[in-house]
Protein backbone atom coordinates (compact mmCIF):
# COMPACT_ATOMS: atom_id res chain seq x y z
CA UNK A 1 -5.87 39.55 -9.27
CA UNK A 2 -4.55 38.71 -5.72
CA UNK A 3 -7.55 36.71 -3.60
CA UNK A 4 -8.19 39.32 -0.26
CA UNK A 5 -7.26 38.26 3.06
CA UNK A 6 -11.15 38.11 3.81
CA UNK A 7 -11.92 35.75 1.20
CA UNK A 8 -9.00 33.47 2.33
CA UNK A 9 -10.64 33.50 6.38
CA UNK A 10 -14.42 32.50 4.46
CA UNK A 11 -13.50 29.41 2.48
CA UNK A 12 -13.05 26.40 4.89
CA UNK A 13 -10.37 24.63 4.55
CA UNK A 14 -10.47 20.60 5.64
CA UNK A 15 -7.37 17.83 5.29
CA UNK A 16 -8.22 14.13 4.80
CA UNK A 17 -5.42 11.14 5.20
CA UNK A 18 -6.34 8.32 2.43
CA UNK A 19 -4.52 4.70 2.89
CA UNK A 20 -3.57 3.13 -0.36
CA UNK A 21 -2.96 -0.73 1.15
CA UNK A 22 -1.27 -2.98 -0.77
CA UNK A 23 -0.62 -6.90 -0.72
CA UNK A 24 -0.16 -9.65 -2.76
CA UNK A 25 -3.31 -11.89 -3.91
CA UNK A 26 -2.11 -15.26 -5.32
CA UNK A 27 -0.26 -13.86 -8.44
CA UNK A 28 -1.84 -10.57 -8.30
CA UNK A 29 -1.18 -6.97 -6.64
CA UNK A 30 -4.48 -6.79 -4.49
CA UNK A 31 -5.26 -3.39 -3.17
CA UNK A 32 -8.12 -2.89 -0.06
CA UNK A 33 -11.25 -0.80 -0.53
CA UNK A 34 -14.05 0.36 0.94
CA UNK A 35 -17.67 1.29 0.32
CA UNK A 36 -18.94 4.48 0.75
CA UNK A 37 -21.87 4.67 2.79
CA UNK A 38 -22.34 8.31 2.60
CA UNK A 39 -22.42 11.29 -0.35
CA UNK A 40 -20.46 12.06 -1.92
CA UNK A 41 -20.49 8.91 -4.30
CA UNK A 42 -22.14 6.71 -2.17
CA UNK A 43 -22.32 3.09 -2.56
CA UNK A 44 -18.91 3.83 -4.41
CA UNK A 45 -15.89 2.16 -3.22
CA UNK A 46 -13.10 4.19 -1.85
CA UNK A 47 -9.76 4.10 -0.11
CA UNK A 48 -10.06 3.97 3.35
CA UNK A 49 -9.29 7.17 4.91
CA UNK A 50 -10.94 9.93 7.06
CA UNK A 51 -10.99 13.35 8.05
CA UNK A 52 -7.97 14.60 10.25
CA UNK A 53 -9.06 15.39 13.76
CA UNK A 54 -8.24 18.79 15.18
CA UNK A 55 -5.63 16.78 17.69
CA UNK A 56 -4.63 13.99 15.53
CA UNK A 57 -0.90 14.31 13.32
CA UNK A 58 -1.36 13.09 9.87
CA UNK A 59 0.57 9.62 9.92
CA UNK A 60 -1.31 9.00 13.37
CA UNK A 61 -4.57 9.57 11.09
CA UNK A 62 -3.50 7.27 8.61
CA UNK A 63 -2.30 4.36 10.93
CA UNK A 64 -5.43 4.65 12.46
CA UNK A 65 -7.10 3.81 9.81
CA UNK A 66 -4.84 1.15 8.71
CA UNK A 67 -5.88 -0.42 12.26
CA UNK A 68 -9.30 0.20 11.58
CA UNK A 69 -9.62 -1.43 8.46
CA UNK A 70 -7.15 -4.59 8.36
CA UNK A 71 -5.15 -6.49 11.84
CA UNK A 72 -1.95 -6.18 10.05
CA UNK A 73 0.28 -4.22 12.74
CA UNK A 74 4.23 -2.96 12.38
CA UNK A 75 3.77 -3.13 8.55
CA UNK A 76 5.44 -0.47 6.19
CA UNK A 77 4.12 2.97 5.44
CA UNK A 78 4.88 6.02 3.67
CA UNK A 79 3.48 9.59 3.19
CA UNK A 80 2.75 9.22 -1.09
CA UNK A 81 1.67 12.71 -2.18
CA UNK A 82 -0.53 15.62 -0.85
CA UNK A 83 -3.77 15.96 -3.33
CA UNK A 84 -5.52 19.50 -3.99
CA UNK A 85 -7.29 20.23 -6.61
CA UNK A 86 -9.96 23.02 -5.71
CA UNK A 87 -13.10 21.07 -7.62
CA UNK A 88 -11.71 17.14 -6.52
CA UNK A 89 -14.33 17.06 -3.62
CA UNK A 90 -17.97 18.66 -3.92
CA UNK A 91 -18.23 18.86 0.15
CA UNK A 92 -15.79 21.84 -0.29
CA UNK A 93 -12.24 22.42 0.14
CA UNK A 94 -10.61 19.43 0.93
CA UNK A 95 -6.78 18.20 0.72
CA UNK A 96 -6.07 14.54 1.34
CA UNK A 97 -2.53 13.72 2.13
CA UNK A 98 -2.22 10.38 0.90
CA UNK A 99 0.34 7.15 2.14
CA UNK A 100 0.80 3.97 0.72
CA UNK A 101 1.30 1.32 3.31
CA UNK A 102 2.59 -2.78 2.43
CA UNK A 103 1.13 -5.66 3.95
CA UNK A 104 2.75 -9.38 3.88
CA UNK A 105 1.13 -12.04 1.49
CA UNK A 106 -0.53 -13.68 4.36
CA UNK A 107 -4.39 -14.48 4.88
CA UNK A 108 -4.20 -13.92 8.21
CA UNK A 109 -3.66 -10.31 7.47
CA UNK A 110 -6.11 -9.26 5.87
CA UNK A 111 -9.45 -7.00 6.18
CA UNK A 112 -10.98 -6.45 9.64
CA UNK A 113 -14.04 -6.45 8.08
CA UNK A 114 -15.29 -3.35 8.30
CA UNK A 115 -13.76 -0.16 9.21
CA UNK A 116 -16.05 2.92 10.66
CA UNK A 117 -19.09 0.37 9.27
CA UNK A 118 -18.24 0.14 5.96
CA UNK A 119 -18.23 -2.88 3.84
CA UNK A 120 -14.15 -3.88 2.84
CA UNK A 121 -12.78 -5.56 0.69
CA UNK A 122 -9.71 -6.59 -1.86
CA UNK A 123 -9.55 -6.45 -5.30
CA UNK A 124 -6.72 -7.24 -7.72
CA UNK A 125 -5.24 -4.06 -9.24
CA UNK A 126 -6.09 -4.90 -12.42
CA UNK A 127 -9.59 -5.40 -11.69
CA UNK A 128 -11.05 -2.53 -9.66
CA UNK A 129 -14.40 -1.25 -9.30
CA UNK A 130 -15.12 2.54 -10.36
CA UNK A 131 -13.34 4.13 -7.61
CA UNK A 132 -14.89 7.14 -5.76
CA UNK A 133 -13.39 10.73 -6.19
CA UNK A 134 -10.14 10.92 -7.30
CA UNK A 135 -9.11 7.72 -5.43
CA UNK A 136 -7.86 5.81 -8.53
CA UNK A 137 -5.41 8.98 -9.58
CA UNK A 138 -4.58 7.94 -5.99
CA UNK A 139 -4.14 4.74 -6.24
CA UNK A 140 -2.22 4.52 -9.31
CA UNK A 141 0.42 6.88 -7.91
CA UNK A 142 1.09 4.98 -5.14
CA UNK A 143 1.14 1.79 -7.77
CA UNK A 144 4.18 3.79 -9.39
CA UNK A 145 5.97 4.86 -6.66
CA UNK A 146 5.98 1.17 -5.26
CA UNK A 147 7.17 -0.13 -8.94
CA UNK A 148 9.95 2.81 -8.97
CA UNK A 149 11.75 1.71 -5.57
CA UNK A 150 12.44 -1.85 -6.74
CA UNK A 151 15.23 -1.51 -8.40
CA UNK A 152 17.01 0.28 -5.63
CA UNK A 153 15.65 -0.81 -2.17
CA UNK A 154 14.38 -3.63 -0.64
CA UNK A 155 10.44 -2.42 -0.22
CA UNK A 156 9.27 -5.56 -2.47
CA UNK A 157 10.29 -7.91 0.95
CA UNK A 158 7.50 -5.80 2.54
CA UNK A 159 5.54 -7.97 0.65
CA UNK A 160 6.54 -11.15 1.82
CA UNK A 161 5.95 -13.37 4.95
CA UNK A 162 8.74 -13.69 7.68
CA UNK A 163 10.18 -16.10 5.87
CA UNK A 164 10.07 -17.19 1.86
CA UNK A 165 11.76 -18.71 -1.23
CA UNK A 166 13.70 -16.94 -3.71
CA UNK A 167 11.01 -18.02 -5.89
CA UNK A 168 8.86 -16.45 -3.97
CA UNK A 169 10.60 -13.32 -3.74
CA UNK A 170 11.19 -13.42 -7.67
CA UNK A 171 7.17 -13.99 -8.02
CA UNK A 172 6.64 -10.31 -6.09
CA UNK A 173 8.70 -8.63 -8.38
CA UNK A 174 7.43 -9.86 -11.33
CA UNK A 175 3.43 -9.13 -9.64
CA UNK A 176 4.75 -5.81 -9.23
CA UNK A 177 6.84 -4.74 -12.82
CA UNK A 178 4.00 -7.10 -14.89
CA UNK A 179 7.35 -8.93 -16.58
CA UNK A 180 9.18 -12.09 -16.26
CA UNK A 181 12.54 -12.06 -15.14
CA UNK A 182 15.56 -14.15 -15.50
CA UNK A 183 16.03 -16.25 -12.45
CA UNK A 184 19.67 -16.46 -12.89
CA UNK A 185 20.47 -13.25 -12.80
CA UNK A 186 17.66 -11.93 -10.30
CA UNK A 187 18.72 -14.14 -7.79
CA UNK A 188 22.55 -12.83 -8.46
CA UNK A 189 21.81 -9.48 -7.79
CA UNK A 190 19.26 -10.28 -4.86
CA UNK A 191 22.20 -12.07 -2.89
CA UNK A 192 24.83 -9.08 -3.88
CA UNK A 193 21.68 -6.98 -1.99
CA UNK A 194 23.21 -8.89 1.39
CA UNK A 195 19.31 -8.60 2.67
CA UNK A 196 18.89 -12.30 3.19
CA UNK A 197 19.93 -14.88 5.39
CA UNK A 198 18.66 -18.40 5.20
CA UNK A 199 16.70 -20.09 7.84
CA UNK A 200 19.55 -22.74 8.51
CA UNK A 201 17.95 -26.08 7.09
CA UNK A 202 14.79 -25.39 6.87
CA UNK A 203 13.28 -25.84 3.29
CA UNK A 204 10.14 -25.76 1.67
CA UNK A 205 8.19 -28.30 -0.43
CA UNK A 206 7.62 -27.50 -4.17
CA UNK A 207 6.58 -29.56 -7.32
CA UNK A 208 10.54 -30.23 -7.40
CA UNK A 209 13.44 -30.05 -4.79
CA UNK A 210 12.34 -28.47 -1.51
CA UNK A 211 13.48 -25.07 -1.57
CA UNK A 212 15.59 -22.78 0.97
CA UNK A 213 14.03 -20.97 3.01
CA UNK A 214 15.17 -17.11 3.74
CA UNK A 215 14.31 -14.21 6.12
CA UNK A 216 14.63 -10.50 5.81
CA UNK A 217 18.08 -9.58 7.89
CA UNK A 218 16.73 -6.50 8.90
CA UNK A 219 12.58 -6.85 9.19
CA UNK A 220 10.33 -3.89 8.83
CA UNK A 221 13.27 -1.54 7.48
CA UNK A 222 13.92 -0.70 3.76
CA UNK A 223 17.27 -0.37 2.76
CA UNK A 224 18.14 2.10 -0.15
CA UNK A 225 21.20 1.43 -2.85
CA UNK A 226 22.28 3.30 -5.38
């Protein structure tokens, strides 16, 4: 039976833009959270995320948050997937168009502290709290997507500082697939990429030969192969 017109005009209808942030915690994928402070699920954490003003576009709604909640600034993000379900949030009808967004493995990027007065936080990906709502059907979609891009772009670099060892490089893809991988032939197919330049001479110290250092040849853009 077709739903009338008049029923359509009485349900409200609100849209929410969730942030699923990732970086990389020592030899982890770290993801940031925050805790509810209101119902529902209160004292739950949650991604961070808000409701859409009237006047706002959604990817201006998410970076705001992302500015809210960490001082990470020109990082990546993408639009991830738009979530629905009639029963996923008991304040009513609500659709949260979620994005994923990737910030360097750098401690001076991290949380702001607090965004809209919530307590933040990381965690590890592999050790998260119950997550509010459906924010960890969220969470690990985003988790997928990222994993599914690797092995034809260069998103994982996202992930890194300006500048980094191949070593380096090879630990964030093994954080991110869960798997060891051959150095040989990852680093063969990460200079056929022709992302990379070295540094020119500079190097850095290790527990054996100081290592070569490299930069992304074209920072803050993904490039796609296939």
């Amino acid at each position: 039976m077709a739903m009338s017109s008049e029923r359509y005009s009485q349900t409200p209808l609100f849209v929410r833009a969730e942030v699923v942030i990732f970086t990389i915690l020592g030899d982890r994928l770290g993801l940031l959270l925050g805790k509810r402070g209101r119902p529902p699920d209160r004292g739950r954490w949650a991604l961070p995320g808000g409701f859409v003003p009237i006047d706002e576009d959604l990817e201006s709604s998410a970076l705001r948050k992302l500015r809210e909640n960490t001082v990470a600034s020109g990082v990546y993000l993408e639009q991830l997937y738009t979530f629905g379900s009639p029963d996923r949030d008991p304040r009513g009808r609500v659709i949260s168009v979620a994005y994923y967004a990737l910030i360097p493995a750098d401690p001076a990027k991290q949380t702001s502290g607090h965004g809209q007065g919530r307590d933040a936080g990381w965690f590890t990906i592999d050790g998260l709290p119950e997550l509010a709502l459906d924010h960890a059907d969220i969470v690990a979609k985003a988790r997928r997507r990222l994993v599914s891009k690797l092995d034809y772009s260069t998103i994982a670099l996202q992930l890194l500082p300006k500048t980094f060892t191949l070593r380096e490089l090879q630990d964030v893809y093994e954080i991110l697939l869960g798997a060891p991988l051959d150095k040989r032939n990852f680093r063969k197919w990460v200079i056929a990429m022709a992302q990379l330049e070295e540094t020119g001479g500079e190097r850095r110290d290790g527990p054996h030969r100081p290592a070569k250092l490299y930069r992304h040849r074209f920072p803050g853009q993904v490039a796609f192969f296939r």
